[in-house]
C-alpha atoms as a PDB file:
ATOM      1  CA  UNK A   1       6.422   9.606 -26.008  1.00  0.00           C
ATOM      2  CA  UNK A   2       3.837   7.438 -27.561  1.00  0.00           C
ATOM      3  CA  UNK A   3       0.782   6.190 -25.304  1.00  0.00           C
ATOM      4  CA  UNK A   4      -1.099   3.010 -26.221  1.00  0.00           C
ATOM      5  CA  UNK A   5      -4.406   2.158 -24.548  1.00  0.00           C
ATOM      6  CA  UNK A   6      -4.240  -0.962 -22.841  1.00  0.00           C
ATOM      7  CA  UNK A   7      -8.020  -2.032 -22.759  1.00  0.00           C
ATOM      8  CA  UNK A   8     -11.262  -0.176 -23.138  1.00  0.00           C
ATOM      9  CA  UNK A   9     -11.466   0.841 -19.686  1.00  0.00           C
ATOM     10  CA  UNK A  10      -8.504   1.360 -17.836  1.00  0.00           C
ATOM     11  CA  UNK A  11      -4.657   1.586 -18.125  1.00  0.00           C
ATOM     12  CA  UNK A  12      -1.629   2.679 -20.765  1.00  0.00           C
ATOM     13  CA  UNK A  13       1.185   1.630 -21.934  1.00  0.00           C
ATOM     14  CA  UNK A  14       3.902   4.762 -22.476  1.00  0.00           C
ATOM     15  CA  UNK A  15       7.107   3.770 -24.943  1.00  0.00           C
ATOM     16  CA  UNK A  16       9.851   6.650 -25.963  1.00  0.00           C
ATOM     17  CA  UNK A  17      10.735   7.816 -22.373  1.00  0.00           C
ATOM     18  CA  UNK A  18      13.504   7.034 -20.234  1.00  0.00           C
ATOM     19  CA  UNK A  19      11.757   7.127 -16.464  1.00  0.00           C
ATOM     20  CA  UNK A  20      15.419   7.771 -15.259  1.00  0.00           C
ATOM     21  CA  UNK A  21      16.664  10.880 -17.408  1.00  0.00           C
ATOM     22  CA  UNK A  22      12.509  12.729 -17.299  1.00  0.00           C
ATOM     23  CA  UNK A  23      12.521  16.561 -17.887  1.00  0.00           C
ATOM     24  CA  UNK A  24       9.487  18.505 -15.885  1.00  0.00           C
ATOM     25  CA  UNK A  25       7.392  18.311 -19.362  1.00  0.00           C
ATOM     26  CA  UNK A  26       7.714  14.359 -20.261  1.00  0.00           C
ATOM     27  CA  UNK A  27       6.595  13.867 -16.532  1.00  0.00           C
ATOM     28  CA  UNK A  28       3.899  16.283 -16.523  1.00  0.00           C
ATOM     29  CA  UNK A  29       2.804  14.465 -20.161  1.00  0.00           C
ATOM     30  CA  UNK A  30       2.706  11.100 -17.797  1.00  0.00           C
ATOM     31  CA  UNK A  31       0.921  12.505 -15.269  1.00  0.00           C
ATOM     32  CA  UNK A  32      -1.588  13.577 -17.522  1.00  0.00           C
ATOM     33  CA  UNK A  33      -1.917   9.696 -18.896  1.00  0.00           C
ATOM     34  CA  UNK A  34      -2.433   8.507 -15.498  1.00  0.00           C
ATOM     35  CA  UNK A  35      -5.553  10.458 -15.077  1.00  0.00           C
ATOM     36  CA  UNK A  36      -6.874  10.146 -18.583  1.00  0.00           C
ATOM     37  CA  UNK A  37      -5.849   5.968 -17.963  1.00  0.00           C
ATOM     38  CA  UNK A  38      -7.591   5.726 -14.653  1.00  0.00           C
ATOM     39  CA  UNK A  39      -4.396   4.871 -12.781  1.00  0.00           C
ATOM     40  CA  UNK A  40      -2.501   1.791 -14.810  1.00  0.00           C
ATOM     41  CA  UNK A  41       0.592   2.605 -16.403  1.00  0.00           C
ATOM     42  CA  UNK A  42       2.798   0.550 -17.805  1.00  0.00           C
ATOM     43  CA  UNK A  43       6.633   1.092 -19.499  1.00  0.00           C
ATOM     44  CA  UNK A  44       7.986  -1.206 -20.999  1.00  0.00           C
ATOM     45  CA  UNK A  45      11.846  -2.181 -20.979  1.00  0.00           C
ATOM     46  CA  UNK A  46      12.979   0.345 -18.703  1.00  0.00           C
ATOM     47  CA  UNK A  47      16.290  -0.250 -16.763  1.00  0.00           C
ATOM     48  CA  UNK A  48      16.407   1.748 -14.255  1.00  0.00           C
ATOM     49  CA  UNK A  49      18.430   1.923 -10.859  1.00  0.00           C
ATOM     50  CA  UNK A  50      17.247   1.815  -7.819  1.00  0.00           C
ATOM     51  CA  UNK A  51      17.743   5.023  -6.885  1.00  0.00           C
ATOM     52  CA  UNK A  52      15.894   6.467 -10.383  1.00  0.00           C
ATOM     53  CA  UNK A  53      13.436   4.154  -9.814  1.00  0.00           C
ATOM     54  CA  UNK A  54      12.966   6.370  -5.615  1.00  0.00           C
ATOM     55  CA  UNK A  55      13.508   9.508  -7.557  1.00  0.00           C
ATOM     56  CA  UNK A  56      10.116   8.473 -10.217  1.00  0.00           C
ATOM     57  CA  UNK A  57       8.061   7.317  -7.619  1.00  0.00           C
ATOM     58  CA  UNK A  58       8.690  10.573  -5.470  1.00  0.00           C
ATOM     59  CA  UNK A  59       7.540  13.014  -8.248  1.00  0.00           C
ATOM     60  CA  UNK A  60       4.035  11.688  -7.487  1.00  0.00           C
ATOM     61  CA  UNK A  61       3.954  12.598  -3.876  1.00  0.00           C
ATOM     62  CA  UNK A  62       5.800  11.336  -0.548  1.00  0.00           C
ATOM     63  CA  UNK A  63       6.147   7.490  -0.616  1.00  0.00           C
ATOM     64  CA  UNK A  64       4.298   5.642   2.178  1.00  0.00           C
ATOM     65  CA  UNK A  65       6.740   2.721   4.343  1.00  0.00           C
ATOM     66  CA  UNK A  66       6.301  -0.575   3.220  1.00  0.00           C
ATOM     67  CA  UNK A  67       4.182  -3.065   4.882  1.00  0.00           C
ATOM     68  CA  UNK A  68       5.197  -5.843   7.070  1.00  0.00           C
ATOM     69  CA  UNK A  69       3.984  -9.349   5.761  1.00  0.00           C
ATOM     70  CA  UNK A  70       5.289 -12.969   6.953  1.00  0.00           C
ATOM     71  CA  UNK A  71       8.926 -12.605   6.750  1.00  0.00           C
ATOM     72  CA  UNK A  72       8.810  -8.598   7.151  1.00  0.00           C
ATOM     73  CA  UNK A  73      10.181  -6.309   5.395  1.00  0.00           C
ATOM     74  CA  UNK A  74      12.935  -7.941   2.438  1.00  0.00           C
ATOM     75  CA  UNK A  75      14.067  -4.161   1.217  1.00  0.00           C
ATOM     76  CA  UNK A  76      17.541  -4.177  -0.791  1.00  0.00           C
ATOM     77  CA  UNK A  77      20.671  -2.745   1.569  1.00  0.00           C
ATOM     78  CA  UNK A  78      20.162   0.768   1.843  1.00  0.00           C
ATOM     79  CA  UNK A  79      16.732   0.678   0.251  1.00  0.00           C
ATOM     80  CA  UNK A  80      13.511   0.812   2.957  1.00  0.00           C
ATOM     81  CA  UNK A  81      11.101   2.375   0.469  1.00  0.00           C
ATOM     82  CA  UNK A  82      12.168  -0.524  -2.114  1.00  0.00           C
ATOM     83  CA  UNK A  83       9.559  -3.913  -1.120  1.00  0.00           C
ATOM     84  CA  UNK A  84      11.057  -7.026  -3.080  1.00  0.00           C
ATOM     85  CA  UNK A  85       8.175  -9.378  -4.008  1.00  0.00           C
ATOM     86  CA  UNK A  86       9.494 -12.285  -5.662  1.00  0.00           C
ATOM     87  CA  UNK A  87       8.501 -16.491  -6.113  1.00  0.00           C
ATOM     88  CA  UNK A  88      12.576 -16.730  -6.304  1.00  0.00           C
ATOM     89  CA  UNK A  89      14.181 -18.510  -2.684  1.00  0.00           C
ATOM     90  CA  UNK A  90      17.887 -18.556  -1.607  1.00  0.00           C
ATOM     91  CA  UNK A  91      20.226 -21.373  -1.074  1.00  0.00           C
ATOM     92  CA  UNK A  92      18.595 -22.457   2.352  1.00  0.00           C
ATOM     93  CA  UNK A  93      14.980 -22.380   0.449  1.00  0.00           C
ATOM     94  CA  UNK A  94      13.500 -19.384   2.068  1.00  0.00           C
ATOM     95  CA  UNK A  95      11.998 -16.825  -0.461  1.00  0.00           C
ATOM     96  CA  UNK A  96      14.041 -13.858  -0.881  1.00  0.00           C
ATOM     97  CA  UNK A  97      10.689 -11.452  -0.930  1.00  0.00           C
ATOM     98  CA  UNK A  98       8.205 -10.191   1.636  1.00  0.00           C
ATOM     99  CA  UNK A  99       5.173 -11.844   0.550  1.00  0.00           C
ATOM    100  CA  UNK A 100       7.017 -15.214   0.123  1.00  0.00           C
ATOM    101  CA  UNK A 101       6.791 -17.967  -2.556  1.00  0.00           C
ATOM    102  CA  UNK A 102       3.134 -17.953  -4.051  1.00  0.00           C
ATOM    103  CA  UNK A 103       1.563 -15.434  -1.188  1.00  0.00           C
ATOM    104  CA  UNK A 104      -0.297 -13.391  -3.731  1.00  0.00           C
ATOM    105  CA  UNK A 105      -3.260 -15.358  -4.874  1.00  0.00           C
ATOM    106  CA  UNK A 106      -4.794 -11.932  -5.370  1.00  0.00           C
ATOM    107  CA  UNK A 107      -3.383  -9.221  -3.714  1.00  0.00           C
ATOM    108  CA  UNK A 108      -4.602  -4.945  -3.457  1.00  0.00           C
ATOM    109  CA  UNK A 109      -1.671  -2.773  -1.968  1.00  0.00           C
ATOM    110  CA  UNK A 110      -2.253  -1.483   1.454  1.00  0.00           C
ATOM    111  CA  UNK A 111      -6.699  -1.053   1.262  1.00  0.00           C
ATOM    112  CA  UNK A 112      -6.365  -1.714   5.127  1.00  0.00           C
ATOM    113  CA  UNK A 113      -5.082   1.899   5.751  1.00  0.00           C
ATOM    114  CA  UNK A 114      -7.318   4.737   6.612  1.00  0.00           C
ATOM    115  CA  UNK A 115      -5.829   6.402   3.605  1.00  0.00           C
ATOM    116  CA  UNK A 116      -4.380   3.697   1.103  1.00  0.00           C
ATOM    117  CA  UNK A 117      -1.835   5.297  -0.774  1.00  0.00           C
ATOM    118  CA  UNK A 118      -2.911   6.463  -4.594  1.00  0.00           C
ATOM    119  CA  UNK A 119      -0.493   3.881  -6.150  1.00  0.00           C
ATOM    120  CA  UNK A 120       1.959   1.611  -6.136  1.00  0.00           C
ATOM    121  CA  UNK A 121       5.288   1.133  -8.544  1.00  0.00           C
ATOM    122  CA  UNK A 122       5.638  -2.370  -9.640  1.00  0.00           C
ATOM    123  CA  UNK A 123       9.302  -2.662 -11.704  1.00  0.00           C
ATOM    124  CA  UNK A 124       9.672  -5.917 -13.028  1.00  0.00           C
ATOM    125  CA  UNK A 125      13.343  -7.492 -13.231  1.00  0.00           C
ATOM    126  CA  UNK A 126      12.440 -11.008 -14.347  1.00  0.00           C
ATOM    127  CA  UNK A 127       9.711 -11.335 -17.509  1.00  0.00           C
ATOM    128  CA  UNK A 128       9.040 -14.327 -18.818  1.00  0.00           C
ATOM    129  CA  UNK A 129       9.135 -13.963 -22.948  1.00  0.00           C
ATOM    130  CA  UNK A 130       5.207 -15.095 -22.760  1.00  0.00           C
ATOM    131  CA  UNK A 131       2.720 -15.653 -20.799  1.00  0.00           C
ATOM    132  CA  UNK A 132       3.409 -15.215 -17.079  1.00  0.00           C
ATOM    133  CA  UNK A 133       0.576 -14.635 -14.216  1.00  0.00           C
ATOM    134  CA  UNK A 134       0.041 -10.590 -13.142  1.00  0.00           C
ATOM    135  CA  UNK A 135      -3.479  -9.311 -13.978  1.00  0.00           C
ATOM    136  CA  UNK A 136      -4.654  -5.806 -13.020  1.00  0.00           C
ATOM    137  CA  UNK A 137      -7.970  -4.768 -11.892  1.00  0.00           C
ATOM    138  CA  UNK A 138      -9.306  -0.985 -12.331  1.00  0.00           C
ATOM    139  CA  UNK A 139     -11.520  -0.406  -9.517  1.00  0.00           C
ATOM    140  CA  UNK A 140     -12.621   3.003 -10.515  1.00  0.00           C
ATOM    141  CA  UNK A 141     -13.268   1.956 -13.578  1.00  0.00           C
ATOM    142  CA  UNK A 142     -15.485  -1.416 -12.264  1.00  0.00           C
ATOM    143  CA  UNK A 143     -17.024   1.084  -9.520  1.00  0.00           C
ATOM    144  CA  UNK A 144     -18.178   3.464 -12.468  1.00  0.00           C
ATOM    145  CA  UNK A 145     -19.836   0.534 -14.276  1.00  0.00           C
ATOM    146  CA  UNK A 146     -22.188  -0.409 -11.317  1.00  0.00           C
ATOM    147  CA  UNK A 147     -25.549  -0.693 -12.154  1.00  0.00           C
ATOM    148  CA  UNK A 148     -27.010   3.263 -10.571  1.00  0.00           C
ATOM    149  CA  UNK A 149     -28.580   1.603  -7.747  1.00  0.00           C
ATOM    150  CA  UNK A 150     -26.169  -0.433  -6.616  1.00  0.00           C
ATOM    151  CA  UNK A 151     -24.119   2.729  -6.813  1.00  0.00           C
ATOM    152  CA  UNK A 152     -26.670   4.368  -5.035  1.00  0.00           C
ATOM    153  CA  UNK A 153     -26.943   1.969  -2.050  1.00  0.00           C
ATOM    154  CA  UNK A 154     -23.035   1.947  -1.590  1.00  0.00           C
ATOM    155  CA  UNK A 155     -22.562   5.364  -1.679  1.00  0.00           C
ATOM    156  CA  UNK A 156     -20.656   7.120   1.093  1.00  0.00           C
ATOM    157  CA  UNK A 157     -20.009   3.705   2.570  1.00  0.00           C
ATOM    158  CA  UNK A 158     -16.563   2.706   4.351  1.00  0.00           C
ATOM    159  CA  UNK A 159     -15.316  -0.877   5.172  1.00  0.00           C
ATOM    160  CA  UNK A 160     -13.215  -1.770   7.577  1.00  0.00           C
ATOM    161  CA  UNK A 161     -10.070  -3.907   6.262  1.00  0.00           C
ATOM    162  CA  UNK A 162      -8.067  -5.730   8.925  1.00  0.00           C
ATOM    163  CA  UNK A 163      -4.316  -6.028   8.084  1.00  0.00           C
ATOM    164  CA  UNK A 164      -3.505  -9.001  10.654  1.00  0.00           C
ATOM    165  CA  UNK A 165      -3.557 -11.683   7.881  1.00  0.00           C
ATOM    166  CA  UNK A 166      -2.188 -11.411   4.098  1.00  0.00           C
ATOM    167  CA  UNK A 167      -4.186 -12.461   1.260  1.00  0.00           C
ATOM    168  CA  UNK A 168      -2.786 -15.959   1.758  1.00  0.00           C
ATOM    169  CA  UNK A 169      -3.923 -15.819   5.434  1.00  0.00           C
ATOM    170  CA  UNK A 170      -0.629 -15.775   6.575  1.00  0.00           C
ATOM    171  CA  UNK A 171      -0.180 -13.635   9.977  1.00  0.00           C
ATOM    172  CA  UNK A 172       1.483 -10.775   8.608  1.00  0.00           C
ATOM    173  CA  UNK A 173       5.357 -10.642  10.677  1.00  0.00           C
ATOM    174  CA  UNK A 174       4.951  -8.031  13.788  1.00  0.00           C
ATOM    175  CA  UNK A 175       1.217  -8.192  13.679  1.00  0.00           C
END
């Protein structure tokens, strides 16, 4: 397994694993990176099933339902813990994902829950060779490098997300 830091503050990128054949030790070696990485991993060209992809995601803890957004839940057959976000639309021109064509402007999974889950699995099936539009943000790592009294003042704080609209402002479907 070889880890490469993405940037100076947050996130890795793991090569020399297969996430759908992992023995206890290369997942306990990952596991590892994702605390030492503050969260972001990435792995890239992994092609994995769907159901390898379920069995991954479970190792770090019970999976929390997907949400519903403007045209629900888009899961594939036999797949409810699967969310398909995608800019791709079908025949009739309706997008084939949750979030729609274009939704996520900027988007943080789930923060409107009491307890937001402690990540989410992103597996890409379409890359474009270069370039291409998904940034990630390390909010640990931006929270640590808050000037001590902002820190300070914000400390022990809660806010209150609502979950009626998306980050598009769409009225999330069922809402």
């Amino acid at each position: 397994m070889q880890v490469t830091r993405l940037t100076p503050q947050f996130g890795a990128a793991i090569t020399g694993v297969d996430l759908g054949r992992l023995d206890d030790a290369q997942f306990a070696a990952i596991k590892q990176v994702w605390h030492q990485h503050r969260g972001l991993m990435a792995f890239p060209k992994q092609n994995i099933s769907d159901d390898a992809l379920l069995a991954f995601s479970r190792r770090f803890g019970p999976l929390d339902p997907p949400p519903n957004q403007e045209n629900g839940r888009q899961s594939p057959a036999g797949y409810p813990d699967i969310y398909v976000i995608s800019n791709v639309k079908d025949n009739a021109g309706r997008p084939i994902g949750a979030l729609g064509d274009g939704e996520a402007v900027w988007h943080t999974d789930m923060s409107y829950l009491d307890e937001p889950p402690d990540a989410s699995m992103l597996y890409s099936i379409e890359i474009p060779p270069s370039g291409g539009n998904t940034w990630f943000c390390g909010m640990q790592a931006a929270c640590d490098a808050l000037p001590a009294a902002l820190r300070a003042k914000i400390e022990g704080r809660r806010i209150k997300h609502d979950g009626t609209y998306n980050s598009g402002g769409y009225l999330r479907k069922g809402v």
